[in-house]
Protein backbone atom coordinates (compact mmCIF):
# COMPACT_ATOMS: atom_id res chain seq x y z
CA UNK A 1 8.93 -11.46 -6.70
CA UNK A 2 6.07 -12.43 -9.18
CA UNK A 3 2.50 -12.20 -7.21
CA UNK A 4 -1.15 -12.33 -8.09
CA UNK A 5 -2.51 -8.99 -7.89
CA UNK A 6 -6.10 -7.86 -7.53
CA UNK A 7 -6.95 -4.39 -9.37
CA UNK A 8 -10.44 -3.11 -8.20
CA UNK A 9 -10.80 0.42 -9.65
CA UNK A 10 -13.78 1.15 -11.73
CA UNK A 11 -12.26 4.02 -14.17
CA UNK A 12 -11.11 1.91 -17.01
CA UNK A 13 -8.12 3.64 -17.93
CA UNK A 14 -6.67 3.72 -14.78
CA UNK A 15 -7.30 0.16 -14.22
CA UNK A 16 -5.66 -0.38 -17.76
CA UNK A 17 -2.76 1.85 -16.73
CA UNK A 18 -2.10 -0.25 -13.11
CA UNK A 19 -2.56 -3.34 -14.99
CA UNK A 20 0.56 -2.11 -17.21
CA UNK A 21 3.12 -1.52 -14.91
CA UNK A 22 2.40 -4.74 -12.79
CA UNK A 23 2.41 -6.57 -15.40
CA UNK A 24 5.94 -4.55 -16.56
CA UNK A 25 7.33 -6.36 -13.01
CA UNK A 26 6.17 -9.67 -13.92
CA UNK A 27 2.87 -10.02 -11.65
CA UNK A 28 -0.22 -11.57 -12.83
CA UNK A 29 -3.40 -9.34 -12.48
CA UNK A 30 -7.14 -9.38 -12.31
CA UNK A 31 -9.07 -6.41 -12.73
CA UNK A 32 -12.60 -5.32 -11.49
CA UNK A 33 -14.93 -2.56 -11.64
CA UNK A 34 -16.98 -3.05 -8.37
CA UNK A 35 -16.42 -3.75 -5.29
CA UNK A 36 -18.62 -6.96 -5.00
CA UNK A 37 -16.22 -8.14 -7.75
CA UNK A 38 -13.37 -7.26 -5.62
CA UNK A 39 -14.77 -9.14 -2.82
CA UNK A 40 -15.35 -12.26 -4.90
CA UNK A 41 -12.15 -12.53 -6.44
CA UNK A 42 -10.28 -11.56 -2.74
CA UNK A 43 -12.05 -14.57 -1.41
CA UNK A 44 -11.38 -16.97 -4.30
CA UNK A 45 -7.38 -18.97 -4.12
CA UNK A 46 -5.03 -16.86 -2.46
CA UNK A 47 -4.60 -13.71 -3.97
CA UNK A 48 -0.90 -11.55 -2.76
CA UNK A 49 -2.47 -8.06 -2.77
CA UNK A 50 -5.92 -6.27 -3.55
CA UNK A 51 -5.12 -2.37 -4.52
CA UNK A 52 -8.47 -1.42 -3.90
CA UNK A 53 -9.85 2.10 -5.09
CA UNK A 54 -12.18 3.35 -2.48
CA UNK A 55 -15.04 5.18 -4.71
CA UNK A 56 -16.65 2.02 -6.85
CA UNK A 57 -19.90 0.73 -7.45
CA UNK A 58 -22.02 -1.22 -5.92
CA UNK A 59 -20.08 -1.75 -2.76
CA UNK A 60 -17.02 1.11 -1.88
CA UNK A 61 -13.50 0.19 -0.62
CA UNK A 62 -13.77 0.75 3.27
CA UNK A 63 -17.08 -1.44 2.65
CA UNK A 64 -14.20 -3.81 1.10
CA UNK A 65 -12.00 -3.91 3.39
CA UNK A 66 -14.54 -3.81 6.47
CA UNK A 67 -15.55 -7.29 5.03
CA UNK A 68 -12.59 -8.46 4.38
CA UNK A 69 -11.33 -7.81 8.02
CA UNK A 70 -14.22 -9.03 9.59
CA UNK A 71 -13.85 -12.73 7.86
CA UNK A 72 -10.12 -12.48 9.20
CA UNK A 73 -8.65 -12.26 5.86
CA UNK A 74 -5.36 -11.01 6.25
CA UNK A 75 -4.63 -10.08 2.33
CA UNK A 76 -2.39 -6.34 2.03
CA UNK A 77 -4.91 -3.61 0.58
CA UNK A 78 -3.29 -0.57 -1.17
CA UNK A 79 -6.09 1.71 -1.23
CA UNK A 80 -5.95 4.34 -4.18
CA UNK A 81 -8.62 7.55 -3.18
CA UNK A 82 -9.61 10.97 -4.52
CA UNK A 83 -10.36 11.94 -0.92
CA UNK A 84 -7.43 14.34 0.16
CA UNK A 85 -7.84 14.58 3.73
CA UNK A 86 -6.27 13.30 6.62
CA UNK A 87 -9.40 12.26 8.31
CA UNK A 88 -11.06 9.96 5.17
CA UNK A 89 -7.07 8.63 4.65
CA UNK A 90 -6.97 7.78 8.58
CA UNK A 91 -10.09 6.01 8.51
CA UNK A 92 -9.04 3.27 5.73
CA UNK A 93 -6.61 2.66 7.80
CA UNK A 94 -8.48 2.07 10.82
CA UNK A 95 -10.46 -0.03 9.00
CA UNK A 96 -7.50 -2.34 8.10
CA UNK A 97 -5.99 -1.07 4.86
CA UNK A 98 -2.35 -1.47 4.65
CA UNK A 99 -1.40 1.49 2.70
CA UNK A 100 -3.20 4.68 0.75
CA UNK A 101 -2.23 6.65 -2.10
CA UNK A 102 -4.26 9.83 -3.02
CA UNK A 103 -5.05 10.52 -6.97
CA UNK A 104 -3.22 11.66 -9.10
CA UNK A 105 -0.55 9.35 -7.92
CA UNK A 106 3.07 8.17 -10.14
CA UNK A 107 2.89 4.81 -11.13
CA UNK A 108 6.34 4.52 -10.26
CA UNK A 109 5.74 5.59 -6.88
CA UNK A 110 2.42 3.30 -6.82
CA UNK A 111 4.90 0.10 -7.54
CA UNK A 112 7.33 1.24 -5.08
CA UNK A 113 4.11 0.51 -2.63
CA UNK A 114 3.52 -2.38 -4.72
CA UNK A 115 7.13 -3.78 -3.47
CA UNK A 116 7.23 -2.94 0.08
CA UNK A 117 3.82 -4.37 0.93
CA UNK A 118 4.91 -7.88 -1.35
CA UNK A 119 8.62 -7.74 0.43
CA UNK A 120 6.70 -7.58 3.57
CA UNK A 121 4.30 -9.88 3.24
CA UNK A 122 7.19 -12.66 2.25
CA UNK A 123 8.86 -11.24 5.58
CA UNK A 124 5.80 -12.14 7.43
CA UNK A 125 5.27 -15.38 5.68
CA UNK A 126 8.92 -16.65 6.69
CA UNK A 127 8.71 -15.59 9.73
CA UNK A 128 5.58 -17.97 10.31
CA UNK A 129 7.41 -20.77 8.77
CA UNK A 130 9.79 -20.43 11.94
CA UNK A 131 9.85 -21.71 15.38
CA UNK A 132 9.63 -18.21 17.05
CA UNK A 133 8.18 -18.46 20.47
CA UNK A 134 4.80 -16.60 21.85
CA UNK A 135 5.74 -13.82 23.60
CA UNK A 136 4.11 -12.40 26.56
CA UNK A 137 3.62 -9.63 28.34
CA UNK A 138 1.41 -9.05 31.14
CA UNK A 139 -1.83 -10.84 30.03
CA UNK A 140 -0.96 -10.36 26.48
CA UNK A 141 0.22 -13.22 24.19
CA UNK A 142 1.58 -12.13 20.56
CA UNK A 143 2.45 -15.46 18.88
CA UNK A 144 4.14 -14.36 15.60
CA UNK A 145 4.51 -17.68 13.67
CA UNK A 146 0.39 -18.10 13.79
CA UNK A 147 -0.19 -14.31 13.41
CA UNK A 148 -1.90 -14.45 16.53
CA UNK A 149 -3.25 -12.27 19.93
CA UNK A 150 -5.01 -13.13 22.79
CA UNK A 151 -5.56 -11.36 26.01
CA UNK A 152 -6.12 -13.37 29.41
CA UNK A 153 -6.05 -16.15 26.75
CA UNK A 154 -8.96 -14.70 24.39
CA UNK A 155 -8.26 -14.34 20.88
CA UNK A 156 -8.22 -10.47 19.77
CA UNK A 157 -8.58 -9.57 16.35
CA UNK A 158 -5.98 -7.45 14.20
CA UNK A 159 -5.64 -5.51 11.52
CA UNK A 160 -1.94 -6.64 9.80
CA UNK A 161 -0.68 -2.84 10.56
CA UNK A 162 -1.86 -3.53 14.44
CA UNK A 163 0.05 -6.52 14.56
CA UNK A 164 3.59 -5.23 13.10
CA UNK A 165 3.30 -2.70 15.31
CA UNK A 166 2.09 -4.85 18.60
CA UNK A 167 5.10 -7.63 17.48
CA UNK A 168 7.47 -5.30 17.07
CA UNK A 169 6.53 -3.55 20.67
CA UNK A 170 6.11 -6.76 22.56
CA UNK A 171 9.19 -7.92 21.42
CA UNK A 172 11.27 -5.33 23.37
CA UNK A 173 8.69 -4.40 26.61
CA UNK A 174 9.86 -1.17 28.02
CA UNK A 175 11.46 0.22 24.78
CA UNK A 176 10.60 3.47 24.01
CA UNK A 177 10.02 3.54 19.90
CA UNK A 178 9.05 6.97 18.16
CA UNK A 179 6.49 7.51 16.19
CA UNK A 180 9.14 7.19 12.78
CA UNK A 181 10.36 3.35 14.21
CA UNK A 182 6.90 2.00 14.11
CA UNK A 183 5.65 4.09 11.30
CA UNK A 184 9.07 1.81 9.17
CA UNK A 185 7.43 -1.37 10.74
CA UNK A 186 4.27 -0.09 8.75
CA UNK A 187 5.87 0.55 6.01
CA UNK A 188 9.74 0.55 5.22
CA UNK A 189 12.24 3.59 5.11
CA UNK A 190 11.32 4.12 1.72
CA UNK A 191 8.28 6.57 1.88
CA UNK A 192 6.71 9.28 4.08
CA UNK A 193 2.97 9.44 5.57
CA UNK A 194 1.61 10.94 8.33
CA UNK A 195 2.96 10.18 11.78
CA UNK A 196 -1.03 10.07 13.01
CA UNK A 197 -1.22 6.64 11.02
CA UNK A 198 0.77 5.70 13.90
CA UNK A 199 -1.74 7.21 16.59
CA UNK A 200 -4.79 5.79 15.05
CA UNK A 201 -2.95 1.82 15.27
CA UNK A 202 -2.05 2.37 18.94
CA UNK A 203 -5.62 3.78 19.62
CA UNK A 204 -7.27 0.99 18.60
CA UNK A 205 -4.59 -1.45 20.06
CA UNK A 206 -5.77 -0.06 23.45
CA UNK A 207 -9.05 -0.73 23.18
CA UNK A 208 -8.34 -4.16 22.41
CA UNK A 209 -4.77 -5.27 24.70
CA UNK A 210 -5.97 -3.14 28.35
CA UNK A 211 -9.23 -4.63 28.65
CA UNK A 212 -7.77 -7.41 31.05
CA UNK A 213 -8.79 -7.56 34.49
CA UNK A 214 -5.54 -8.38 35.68
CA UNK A 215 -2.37 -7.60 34.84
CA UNK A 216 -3.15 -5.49 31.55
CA UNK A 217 -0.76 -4.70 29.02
CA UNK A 218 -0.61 -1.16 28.50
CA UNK A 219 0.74 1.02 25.52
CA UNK A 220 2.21 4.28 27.00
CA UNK A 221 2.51 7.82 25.05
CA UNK A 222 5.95 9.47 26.35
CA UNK A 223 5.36 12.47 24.97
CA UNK A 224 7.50 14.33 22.49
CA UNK A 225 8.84 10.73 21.30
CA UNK A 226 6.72 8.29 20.91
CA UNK A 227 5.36 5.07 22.53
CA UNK A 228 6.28 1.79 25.15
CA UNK A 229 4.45 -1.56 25.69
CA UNK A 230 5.26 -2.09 29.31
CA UNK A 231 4.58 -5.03 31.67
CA UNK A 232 2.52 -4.06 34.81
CA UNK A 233 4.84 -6.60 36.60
CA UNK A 234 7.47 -5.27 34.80
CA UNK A 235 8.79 -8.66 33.94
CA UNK A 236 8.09 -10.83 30.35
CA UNK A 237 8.11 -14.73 29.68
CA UNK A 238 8.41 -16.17 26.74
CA UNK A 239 6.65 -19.90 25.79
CA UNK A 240 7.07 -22.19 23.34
CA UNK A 241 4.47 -21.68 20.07
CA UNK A 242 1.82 -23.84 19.99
């Protein structure tokens, strides 16, 4: 799976080290040493993946990605940071990153991330090509071929993490998924990370899916497993995509 690969990360030998191994599985890269750089290049063609260091000149990486999810760019950002705890990890995420790794990292474990967030995004991609109808639930519409939401018919904006997890939940209204199902819609059986990556996506979901006036969806904790999308009529439709 050959991709284009963005490398913002403003120590050179690190960037020269990335650049290596990607380039060891065949992927073409561009490296930058700022984040307005990184910026530029996400918005120029169509890039498959920015892995994004978060401490950089000129503009940071949750500046990145702030801007990059706020122009609805839905590009996969590995974010590589020096910042070891759980809260400054938690908050790239909430900000839209797709993944974290915290230096010093293995290369081999940083293309392993490299190939689950490319396999996924040609997941995604195919499953857009298809016919797959909008499914709804309550006054929430998740239409998976245009990577869309809307509530009482009014687009909501998602991170790509938000909207595995809100697909994957909408799809089966009622099921009860733990925190370890939706954490390998994030991000595969093949790696660990904190189960609160998890909490933080369903937080924000809320604020976005239960503002309805009627009929809201609503994402329920049942504790000591995990979560359920249910239907307040307790009943689901499904239409054809648009």
């Amino acid at each position: 799976m050959c991709a284009h690969v963005i490398v913002a990360e403003d120590d050179a030998k690190q960037a020269e080290l990335v650049r290596r191994y990607l380039e060891r599985e065949g992927h073409a890269v561009t490296v930058v040493g700022d984040g307005l750089a990184a910026l530029e290049r996400a918005r120029q063609g169509t890039p498959d993946l920015l892995v994004l260091d978060v401490m950089m000149p000129r503009a940071d990486g949750l500046d990145v990605v702030r801007v990059l999810r706020a122009e609805g760019r839905e590009l996969p950002v590995l974010m590589l940071t020096a910042r070891s705890t759980e809260d400054d990890l938690l908050l790239g995420l909430d900000l839209g990153a797709d993944d974290y790794m915290t230096k010093p990292y293995s290369p081999r474990e940083l293309m392993a991330r490299v190939r689950t967030l490319l396999r996924r995004t040609r997941r995604d991609s195919d499953a857009d090509r298809g016919d797959d109808p909008v499914v709804r639930v309550g006054a929430l519409a998740v239409d998976a071929r245009r990577h869309e939401v809307a509530v009482d018919d009014v687009r909501v904006t998602c991170t790509p993490g938000e909207f595995r997890l809100l697909s994957a939940m909408a799809a089966e209204p009622g099921r009860v998924f733990t925190r370890e199902q939706l954490l390998a819609e994030l991000h595969g059986f093949d790696r660990y990370i904190s189960s609160r990556t998890v909490d933080v996506h369903i937080m924000n979901l809320r604020k976005k899916i239960e503002r309805a006036p009627r009929r809201p969806a609503r994402l329920l904790t049942v504790f000591g497993v995990g979560y359920k999308l249910v239907d307040p009529a307790k009943g689901t439709s499904r239409a054809s995509a648009r």
